[in-house]
C-alpha atoms as a PDB file:
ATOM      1  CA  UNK A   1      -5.673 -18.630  12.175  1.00  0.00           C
ATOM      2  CA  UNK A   2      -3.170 -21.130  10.944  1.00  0.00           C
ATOM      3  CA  UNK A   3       0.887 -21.428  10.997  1.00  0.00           C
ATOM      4  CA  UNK A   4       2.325 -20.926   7.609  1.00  0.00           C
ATOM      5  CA  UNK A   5       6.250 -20.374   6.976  1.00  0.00           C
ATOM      6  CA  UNK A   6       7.442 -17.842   5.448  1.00  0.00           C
ATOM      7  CA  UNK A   7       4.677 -15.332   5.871  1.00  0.00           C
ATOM      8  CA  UNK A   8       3.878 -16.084   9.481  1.00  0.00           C
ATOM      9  CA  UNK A   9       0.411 -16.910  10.612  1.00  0.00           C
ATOM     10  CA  UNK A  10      -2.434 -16.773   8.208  1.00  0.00           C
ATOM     11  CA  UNK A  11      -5.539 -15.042   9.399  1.00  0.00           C
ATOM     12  CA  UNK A  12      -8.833 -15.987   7.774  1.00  0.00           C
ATOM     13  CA  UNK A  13     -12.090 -13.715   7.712  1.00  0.00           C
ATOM     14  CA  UNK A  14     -15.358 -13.917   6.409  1.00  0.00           C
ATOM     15  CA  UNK A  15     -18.741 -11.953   6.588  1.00  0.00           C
ATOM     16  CA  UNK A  16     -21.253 -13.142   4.324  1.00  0.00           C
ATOM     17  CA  UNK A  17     -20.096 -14.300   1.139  1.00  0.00           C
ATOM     18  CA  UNK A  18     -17.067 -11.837   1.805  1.00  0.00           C
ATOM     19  CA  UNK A  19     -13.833 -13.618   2.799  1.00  0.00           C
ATOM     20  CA  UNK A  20     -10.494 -12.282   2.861  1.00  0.00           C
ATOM     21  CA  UNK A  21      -6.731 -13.815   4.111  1.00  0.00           C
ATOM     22  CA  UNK A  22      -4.258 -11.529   6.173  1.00  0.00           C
ATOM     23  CA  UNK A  23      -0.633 -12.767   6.799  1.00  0.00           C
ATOM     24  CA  UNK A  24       1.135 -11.953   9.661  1.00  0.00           C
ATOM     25  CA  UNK A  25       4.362 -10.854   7.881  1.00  0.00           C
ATOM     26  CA  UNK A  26       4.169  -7.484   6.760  1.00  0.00           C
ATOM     27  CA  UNK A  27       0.618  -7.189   8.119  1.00  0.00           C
ATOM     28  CA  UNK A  28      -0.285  -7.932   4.282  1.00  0.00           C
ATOM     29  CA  UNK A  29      -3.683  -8.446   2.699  1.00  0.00           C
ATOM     30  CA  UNK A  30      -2.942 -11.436   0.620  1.00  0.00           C
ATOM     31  CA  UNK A  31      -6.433 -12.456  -0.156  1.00  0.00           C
ATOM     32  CA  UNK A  32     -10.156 -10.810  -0.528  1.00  0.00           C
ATOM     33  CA  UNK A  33     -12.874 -12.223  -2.445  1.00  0.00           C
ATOM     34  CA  UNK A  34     -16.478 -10.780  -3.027  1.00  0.00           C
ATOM     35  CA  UNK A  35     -18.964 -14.097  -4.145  1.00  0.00           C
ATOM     36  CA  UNK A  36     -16.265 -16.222  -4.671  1.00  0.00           C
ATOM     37  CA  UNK A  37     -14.444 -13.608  -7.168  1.00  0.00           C
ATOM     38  CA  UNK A  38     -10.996 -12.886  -6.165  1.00  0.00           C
ATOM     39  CA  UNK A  39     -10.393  -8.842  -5.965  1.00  0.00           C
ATOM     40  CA  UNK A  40      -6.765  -9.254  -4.244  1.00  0.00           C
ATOM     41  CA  UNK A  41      -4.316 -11.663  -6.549  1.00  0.00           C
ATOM     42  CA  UNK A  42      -3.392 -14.297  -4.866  1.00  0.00           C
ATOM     43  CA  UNK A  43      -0.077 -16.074  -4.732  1.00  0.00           C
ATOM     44  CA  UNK A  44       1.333 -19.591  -3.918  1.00  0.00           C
ATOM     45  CA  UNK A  45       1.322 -20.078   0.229  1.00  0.00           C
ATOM     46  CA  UNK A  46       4.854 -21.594   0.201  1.00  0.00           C
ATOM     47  CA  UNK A  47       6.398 -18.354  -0.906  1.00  0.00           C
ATOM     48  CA  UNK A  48       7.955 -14.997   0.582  1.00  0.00           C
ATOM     49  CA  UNK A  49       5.454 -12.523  -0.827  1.00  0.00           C
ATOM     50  CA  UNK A  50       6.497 -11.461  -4.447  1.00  0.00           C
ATOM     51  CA  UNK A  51       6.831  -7.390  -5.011  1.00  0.00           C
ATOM     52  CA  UNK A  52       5.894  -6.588  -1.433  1.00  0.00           C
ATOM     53  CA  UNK A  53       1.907  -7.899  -1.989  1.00  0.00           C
ATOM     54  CA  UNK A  54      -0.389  -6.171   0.321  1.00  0.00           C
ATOM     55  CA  UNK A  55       2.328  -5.471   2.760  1.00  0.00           C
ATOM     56  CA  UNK A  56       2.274  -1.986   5.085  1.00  0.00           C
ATOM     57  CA  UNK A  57       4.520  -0.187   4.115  1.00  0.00           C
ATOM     58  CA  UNK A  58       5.952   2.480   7.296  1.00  0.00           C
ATOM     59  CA  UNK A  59       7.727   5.023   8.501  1.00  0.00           C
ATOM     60  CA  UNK A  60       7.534   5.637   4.725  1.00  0.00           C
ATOM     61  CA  UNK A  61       6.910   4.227   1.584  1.00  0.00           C
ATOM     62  CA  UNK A  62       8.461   3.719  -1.477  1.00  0.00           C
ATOM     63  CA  UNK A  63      12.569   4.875  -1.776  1.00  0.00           C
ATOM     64  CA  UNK A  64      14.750   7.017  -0.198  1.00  0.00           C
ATOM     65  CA  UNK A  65      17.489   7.991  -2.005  1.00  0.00           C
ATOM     66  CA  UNK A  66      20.764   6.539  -0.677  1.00  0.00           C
ATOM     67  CA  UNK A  67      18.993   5.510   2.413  1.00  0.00           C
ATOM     68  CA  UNK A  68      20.195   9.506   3.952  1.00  0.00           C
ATOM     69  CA  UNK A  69      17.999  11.802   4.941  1.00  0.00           C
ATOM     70  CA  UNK A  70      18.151  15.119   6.806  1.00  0.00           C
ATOM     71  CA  UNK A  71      16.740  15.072  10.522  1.00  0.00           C
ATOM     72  CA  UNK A  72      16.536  18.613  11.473  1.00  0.00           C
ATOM     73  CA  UNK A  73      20.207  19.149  10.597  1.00  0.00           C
ATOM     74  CA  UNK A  74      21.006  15.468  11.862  1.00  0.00           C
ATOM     75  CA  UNK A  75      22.203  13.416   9.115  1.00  0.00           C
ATOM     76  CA  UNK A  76      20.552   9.830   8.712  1.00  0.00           C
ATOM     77  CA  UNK A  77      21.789   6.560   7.264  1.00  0.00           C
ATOM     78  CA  UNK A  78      18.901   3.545   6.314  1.00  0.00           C
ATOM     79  CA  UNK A  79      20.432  -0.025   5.792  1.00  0.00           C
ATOM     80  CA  UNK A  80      19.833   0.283   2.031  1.00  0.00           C
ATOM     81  CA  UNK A  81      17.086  -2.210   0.754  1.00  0.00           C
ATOM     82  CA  UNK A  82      17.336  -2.017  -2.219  1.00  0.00           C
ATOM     83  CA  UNK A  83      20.381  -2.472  -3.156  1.00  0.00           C
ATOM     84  CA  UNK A  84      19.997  -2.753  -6.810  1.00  0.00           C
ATOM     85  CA  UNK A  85      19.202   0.664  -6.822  1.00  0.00           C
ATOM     86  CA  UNK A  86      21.079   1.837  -3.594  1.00  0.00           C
ATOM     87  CA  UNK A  87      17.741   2.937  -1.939  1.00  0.00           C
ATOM     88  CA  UNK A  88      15.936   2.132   1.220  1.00  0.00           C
ATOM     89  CA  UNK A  89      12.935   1.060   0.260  1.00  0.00           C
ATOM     90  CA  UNK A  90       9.324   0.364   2.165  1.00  0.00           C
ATOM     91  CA  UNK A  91       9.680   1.171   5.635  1.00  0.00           C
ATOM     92  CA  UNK A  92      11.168  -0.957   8.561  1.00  0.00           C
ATOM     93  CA  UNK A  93       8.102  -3.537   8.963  1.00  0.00           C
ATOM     94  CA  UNK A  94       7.865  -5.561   5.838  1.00  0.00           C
ATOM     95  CA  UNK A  95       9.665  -8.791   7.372  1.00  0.00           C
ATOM     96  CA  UNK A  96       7.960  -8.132  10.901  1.00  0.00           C
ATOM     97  CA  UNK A  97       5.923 -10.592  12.497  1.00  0.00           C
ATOM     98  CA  UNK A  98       2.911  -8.384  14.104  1.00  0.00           C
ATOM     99  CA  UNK A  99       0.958  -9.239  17.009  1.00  0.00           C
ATOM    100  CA  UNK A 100      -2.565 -10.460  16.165  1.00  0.00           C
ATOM    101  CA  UNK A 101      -6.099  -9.942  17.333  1.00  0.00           C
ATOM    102  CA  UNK A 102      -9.084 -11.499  15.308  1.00  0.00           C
ATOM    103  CA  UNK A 103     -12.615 -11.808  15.201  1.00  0.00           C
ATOM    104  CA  UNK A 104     -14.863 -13.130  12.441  1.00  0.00           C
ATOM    105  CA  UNK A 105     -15.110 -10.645  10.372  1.00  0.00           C
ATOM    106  CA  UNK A 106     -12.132  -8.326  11.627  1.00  0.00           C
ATOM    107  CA  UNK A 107      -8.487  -8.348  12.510  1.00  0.00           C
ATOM    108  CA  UNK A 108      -5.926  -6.242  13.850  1.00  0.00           C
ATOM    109  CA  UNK A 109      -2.226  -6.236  13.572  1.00  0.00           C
ATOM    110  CA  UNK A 110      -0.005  -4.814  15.674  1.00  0.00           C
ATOM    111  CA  UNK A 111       3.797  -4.173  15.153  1.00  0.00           C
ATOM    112  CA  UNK A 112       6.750  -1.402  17.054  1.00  0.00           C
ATOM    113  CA  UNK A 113       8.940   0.628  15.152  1.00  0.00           C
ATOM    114  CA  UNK A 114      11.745   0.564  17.800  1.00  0.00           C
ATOM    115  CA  UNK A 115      14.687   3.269  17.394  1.00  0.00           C
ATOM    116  CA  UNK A 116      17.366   2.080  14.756  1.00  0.00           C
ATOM    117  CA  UNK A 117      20.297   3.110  12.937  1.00  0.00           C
ATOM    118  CA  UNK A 118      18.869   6.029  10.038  1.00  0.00           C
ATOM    119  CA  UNK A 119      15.258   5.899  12.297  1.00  0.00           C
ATOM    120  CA  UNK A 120      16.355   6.828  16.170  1.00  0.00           C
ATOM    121  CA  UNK A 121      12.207   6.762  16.662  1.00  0.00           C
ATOM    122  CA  UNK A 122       9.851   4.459  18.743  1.00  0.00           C
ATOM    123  CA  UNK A 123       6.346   4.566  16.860  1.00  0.00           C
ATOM    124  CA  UNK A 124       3.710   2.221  17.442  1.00  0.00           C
ATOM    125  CA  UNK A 125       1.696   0.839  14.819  1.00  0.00           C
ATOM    126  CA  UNK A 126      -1.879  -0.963  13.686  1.00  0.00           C
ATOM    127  CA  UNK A 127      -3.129  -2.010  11.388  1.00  0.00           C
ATOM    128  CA  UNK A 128      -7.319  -3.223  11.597  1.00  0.00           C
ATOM    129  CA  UNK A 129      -8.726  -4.913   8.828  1.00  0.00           C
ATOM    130  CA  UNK A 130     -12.693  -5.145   8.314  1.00  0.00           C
ATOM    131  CA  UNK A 131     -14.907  -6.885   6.111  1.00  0.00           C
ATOM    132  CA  UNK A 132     -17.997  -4.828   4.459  1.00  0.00           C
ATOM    133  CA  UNK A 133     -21.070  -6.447   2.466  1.00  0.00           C
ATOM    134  CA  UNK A 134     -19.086  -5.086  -0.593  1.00  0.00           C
ATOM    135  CA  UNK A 135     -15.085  -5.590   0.451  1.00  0.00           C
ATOM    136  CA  UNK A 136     -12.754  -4.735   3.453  1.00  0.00           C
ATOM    137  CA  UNK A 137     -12.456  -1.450   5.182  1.00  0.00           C
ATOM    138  CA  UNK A 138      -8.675  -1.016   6.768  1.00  0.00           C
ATOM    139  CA  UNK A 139      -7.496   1.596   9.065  1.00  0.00           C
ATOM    140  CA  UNK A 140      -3.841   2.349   9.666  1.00  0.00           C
ATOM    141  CA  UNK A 141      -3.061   4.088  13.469  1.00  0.00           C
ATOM    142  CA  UNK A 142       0.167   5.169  14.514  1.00  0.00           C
ATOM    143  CA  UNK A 143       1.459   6.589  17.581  1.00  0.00           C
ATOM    144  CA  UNK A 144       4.921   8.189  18.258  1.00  0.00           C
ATOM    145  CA  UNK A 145       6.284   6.950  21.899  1.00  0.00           C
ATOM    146  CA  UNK A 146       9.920   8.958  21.442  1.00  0.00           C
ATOM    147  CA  UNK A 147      10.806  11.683  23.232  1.00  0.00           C
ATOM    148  CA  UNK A 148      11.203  14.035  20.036  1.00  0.00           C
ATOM    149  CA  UNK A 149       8.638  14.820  17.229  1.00  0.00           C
ATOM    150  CA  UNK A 150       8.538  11.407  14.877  1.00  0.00           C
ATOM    151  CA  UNK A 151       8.471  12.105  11.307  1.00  0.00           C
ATOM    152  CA  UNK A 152       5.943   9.203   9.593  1.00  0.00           C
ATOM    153  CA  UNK A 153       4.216   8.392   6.480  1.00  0.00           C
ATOM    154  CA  UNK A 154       2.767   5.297   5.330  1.00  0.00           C
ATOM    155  CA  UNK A 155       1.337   3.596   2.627  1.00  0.00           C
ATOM    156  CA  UNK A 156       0.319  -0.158   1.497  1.00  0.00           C
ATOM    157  CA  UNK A 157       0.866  -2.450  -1.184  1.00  0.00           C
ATOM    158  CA  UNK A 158      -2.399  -4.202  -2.821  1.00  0.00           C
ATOM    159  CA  UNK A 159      -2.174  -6.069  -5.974  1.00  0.00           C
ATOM    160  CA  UNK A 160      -6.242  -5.639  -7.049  1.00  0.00           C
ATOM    161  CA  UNK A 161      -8.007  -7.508 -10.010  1.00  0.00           C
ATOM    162  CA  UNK A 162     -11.487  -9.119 -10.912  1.00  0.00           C
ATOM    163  CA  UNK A 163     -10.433 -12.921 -10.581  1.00  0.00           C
ATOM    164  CA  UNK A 164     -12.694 -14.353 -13.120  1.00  0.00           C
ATOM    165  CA  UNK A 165     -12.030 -11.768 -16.308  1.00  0.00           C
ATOM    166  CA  UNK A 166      -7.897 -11.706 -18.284  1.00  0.00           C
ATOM    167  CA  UNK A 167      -6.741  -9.108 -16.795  1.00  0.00           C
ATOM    168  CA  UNK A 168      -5.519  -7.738 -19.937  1.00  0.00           C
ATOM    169  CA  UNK A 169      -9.358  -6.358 -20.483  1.00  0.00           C
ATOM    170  CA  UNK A 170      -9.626  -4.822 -17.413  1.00  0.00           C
ATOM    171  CA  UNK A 171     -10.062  -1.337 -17.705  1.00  0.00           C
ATOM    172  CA  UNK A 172      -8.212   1.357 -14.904  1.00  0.00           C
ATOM    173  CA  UNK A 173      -8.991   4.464 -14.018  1.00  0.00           C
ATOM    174  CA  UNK A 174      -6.929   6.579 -11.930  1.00  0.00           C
ATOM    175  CA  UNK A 175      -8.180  10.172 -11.168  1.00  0.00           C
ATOM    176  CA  UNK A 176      -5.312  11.852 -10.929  1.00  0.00           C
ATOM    177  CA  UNK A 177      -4.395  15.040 -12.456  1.00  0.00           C
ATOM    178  CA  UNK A 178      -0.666  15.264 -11.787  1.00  0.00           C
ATOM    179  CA  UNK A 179       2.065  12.342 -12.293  1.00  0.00           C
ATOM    180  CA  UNK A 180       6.194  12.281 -10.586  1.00  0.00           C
ATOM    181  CA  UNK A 181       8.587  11.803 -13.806  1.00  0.00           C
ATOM    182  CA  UNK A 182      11.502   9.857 -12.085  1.00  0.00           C
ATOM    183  CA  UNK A 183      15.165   9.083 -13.253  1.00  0.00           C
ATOM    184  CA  UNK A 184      17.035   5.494 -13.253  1.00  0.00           C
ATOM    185  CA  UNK A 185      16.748   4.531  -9.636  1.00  0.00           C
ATOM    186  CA  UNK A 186      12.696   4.897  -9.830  1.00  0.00           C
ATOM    187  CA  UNK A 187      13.596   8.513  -7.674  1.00  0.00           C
ATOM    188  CA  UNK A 188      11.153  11.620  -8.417  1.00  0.00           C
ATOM    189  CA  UNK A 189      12.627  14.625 -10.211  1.00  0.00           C
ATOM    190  CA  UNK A 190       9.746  16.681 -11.653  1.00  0.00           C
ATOM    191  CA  UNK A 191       5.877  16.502 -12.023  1.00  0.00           C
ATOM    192  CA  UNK A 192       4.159  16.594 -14.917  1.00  0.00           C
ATOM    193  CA  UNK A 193       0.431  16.803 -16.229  1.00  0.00           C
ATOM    194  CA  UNK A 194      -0.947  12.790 -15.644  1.00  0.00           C
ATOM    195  CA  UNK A 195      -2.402  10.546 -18.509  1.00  0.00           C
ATOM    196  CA  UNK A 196      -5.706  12.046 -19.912  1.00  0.00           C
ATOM    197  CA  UNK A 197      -6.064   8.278 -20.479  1.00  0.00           C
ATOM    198  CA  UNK A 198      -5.758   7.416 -17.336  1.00  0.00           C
ATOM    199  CA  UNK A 199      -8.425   9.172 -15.951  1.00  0.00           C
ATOM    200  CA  UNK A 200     -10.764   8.219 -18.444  1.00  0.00           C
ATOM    201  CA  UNK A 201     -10.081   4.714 -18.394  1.00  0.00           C
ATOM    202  CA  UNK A 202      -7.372   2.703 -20.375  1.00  0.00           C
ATOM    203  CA  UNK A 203      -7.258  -1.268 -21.003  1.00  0.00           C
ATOM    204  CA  UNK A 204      -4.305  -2.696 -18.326  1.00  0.00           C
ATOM    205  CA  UNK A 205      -2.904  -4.996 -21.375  1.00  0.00           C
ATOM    206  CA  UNK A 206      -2.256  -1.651 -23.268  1.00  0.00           C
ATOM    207  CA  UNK A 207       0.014   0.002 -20.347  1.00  0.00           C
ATOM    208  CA  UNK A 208       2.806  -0.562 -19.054  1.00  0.00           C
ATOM    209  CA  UNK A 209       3.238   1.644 -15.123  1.00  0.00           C
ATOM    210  CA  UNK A 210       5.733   1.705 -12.059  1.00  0.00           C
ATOM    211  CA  UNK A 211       3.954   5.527 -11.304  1.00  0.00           C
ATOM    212  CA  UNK A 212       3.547   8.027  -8.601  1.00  0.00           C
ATOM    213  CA  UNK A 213       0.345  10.429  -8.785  1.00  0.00           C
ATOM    214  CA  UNK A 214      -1.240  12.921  -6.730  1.00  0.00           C
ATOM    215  CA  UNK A 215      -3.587  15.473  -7.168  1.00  0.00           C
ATOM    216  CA  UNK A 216      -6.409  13.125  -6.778  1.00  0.00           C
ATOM    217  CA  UNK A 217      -9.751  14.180  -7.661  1.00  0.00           C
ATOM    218  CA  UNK A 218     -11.885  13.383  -4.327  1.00  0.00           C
ATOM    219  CA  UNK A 219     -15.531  12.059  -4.280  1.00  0.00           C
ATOM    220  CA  UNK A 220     -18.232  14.098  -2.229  1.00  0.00           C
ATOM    221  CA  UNK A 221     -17.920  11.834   0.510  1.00  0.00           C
ATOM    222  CA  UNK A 222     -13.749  12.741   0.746  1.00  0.00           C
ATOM    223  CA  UNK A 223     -12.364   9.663  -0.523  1.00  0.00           C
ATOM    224  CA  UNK A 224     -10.748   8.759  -3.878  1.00  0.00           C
ATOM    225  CA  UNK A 225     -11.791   5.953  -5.979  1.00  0.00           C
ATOM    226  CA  UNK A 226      -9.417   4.041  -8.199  1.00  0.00           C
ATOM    227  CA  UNK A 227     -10.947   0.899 -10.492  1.00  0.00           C
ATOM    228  CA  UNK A 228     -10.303  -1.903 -12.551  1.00  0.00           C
ATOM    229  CA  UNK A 229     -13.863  -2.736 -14.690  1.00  0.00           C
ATOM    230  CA  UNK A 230     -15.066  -6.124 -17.125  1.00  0.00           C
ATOM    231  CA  UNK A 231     -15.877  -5.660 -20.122  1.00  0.00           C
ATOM    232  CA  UNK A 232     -19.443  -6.906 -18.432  1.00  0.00           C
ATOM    233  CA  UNK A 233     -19.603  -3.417 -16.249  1.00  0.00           C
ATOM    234  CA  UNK A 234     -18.586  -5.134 -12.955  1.00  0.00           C
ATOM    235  CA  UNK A 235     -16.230  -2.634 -11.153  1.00  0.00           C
ATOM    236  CA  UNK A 236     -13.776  -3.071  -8.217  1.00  0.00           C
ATOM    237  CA  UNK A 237     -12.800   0.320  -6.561  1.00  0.00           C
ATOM    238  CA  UNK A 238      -9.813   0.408  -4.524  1.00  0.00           C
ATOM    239  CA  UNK A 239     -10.610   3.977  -2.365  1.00  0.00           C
ATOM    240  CA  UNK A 240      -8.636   6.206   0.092  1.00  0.00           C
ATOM    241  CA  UNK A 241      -9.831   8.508   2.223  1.00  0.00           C
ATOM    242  CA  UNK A 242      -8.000  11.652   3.886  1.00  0.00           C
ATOM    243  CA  UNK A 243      -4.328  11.980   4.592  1.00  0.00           C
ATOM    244  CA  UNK A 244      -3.412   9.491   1.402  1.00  0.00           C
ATOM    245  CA  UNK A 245      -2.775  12.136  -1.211  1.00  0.00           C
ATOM    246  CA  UNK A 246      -0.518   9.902  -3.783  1.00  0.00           C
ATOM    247  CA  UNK A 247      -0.881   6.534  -5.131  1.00  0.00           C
ATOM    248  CA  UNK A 248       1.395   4.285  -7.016  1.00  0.00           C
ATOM    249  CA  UNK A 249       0.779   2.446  -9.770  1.00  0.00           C
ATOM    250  CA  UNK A 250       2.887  -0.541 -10.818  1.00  0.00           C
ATOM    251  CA  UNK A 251       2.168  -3.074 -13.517  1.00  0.00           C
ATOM    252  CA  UNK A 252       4.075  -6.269 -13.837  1.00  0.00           C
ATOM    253  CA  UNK A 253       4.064  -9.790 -15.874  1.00  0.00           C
ATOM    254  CA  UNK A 254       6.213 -11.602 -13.384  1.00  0.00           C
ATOM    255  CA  UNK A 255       3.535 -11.521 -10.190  1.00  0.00           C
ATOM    256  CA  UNK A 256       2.950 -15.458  -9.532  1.00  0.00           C
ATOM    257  CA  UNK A 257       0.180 -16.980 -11.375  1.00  0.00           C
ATOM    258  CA  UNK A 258      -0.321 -14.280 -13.059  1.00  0.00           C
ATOM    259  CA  UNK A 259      -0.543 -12.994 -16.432  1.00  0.00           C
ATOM    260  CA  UNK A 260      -0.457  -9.517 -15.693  1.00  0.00           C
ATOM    261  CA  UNK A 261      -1.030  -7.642 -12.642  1.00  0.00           C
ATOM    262  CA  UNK A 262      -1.744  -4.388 -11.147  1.00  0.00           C
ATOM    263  CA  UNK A 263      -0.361  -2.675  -7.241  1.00  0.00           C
ATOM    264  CA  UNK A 264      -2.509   0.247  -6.626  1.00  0.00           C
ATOM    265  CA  UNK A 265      -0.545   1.917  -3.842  1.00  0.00           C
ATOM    266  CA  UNK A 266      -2.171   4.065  -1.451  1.00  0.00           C
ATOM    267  CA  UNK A 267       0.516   6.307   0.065  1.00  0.00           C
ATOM    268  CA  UNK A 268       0.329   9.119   2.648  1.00  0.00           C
ATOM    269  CA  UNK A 269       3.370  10.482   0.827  1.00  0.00           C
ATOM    270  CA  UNK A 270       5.511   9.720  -2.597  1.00  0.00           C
ATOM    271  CA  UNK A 271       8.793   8.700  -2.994  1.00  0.00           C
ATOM    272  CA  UNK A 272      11.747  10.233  -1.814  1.00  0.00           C
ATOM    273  CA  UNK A 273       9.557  12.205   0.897  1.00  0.00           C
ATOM    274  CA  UNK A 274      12.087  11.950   3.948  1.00  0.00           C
ATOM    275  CA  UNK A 275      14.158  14.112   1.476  1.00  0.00           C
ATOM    276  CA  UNK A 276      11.145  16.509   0.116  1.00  0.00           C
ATOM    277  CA  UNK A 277       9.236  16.439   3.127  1.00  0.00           C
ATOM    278  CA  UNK A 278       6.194  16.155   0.619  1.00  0.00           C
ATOM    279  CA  UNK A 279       3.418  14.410   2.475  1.00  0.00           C
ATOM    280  CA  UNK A 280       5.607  13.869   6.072  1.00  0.00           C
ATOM    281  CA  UNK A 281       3.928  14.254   9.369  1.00  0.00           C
ATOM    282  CA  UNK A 282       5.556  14.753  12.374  1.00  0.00           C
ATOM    283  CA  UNK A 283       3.446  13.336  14.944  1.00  0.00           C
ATOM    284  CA  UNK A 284       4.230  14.646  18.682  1.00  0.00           C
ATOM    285  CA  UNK A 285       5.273  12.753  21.893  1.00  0.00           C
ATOM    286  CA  UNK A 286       2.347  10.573  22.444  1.00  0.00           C
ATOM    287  CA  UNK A 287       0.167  12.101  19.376  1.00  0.00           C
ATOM    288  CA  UNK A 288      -1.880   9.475  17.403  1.00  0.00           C
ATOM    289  CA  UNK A 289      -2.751   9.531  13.607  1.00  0.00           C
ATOM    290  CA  UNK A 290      -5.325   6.967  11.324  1.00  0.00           C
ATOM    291  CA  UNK A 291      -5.922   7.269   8.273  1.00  0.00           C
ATOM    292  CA  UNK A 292      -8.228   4.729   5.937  1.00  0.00           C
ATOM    293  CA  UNK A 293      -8.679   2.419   2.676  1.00  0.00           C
ATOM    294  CA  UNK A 294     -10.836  -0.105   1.190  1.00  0.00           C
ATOM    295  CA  UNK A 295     -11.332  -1.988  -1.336  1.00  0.00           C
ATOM    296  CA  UNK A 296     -15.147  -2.785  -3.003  1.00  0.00           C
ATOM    297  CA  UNK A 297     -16.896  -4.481  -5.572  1.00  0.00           C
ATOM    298  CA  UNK A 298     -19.938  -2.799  -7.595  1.00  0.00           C
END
């Protein structure tokens, strides 16, 4: 581990010709290469991360509109985030410096959600990244310490490529059957039938995405696969297992060192959800929840 302002600690890993880099702030995977290809983009160490990179992403992810939300019948106020857009955006962790335990080939972070103004809940969370002979496994507990029934969701923010190819001729497949239409602040208002493209594979350079899906089609071991593949057949899959039933999708030319890049979001719920309740789980005093994700090369 090593000191690095302004993302906190860095936390190295490797297992075989696997290595990956975890920063403290935000819990974030910021690095993950398979032989020496990157899978994660990387960005410049002197820098805040750029469009939330790798970050968790808790009690919910993406917006909520206003920042209010309806407790049972208790009306809620989040410092809005986003300001831009007058949402709260991301959860209450991504500037939090989280408490670190490492091995090799593993780490886990550890950070509190401690009651708030718009959050009166005290949730404990983890975060335990592991390196596999094809990627990094990472598993996601929380546990509500409140008094009252805490309403969570979560979700993470991975920029994923093949380092060595233009990411322009990477093709993506997402396997989702059913996409949220939004309005001007980026805020759901309808569903609609997804991209037949999209789940047969479209070139990144041709598509332009900032995306919620759901409806995933699940593999016979449970989890969903997203991927980015070469024009040589190599194939990263970004997966998720049970519990994340939406992903997000958000392309962008401005990531760092980048000529185009590619967040694929795994999210226990989509946007807005403190409003819809879509995807919310309200864990009980003392009640635990995990959920997984990886990423893997093929």
């Amino acid at each position: 581990m090593t000191s690095l302002s302004p993302t906190g600690i860095q936390i190295h890993l490797q297992h075989g010709a696997v290595t990956a880099q975890i920063a403290q702030v935000g819990a974030s995977l910021r690095g993950l290469t398979v032989g020496g290809v990157d899978l994660i983009a990387r960005y410049p160490e002197n820098i805040p991360t750029p469009s939330c990179s790798g970050v968790v992403l808790v009690p919910w992810p993406n917006r909520v509109r206003d920042g209010r939300w309806d407790d049972n019948g208790t009306g809620q106020q989040l410092a809005l985030t986003e300001p831009k857009l007058d949402n709260a955006s991301h959860g209450l962790l991504r500037f939090s410096a989280y408490e670190i335990e490492q091995t090799d080939a593993t780490a886990t972070l550890s950070a509190t959600i401690h009651p708030q103004t718009g959050y009166p809940y005290e949730v404990e969370t983890s975060v335990r990244y592991a390196l596999t002979d094809a990627g990094i496994e990472v598993t996601h507990t929380l546990t509500n310490r409140s008094d009252a029934a805490a309403p969570v969701a979560l979700g993470t923010h991975p920029f994923v490529t093949i380092g060595d190819v233009d990411p322009h001729d990477l093709m993506l497949t997402i396997p989702a059957a059913t996409q949220f239409e939004t309005d001007e602040r980026m805020l759901p208002t309808r569903t609609s039938a997804a991209p037949e493209n999209l789940r047969a594979g479209v070139r990144l350079g041709d598509i332009t995405l900032d995306t919620g899906f759901t409806d995933l089609d699940r593999d016979s071991d449970g989890r969903v696969r997203h991927s980015l593949t070469t024009p040589d057949g190599r194939r990263v899959s970004l997966w998720q297992g049970e519990g994340f039933d939406f992903v997000q999708v958000y392309t962008t030319s401005s990531y760092p060192g980048q000529s185009l890049a590619v967040a694929i979001e795994p999210m226990t719920a989509p946007a807005d959800a403190l409003n819809s309740g879509l995807g919310i789980r309200r864990l009980a005093t003392g009640e635990s929840w995990s959920v997984s994700w990886g990423v893997e090369l093929s």
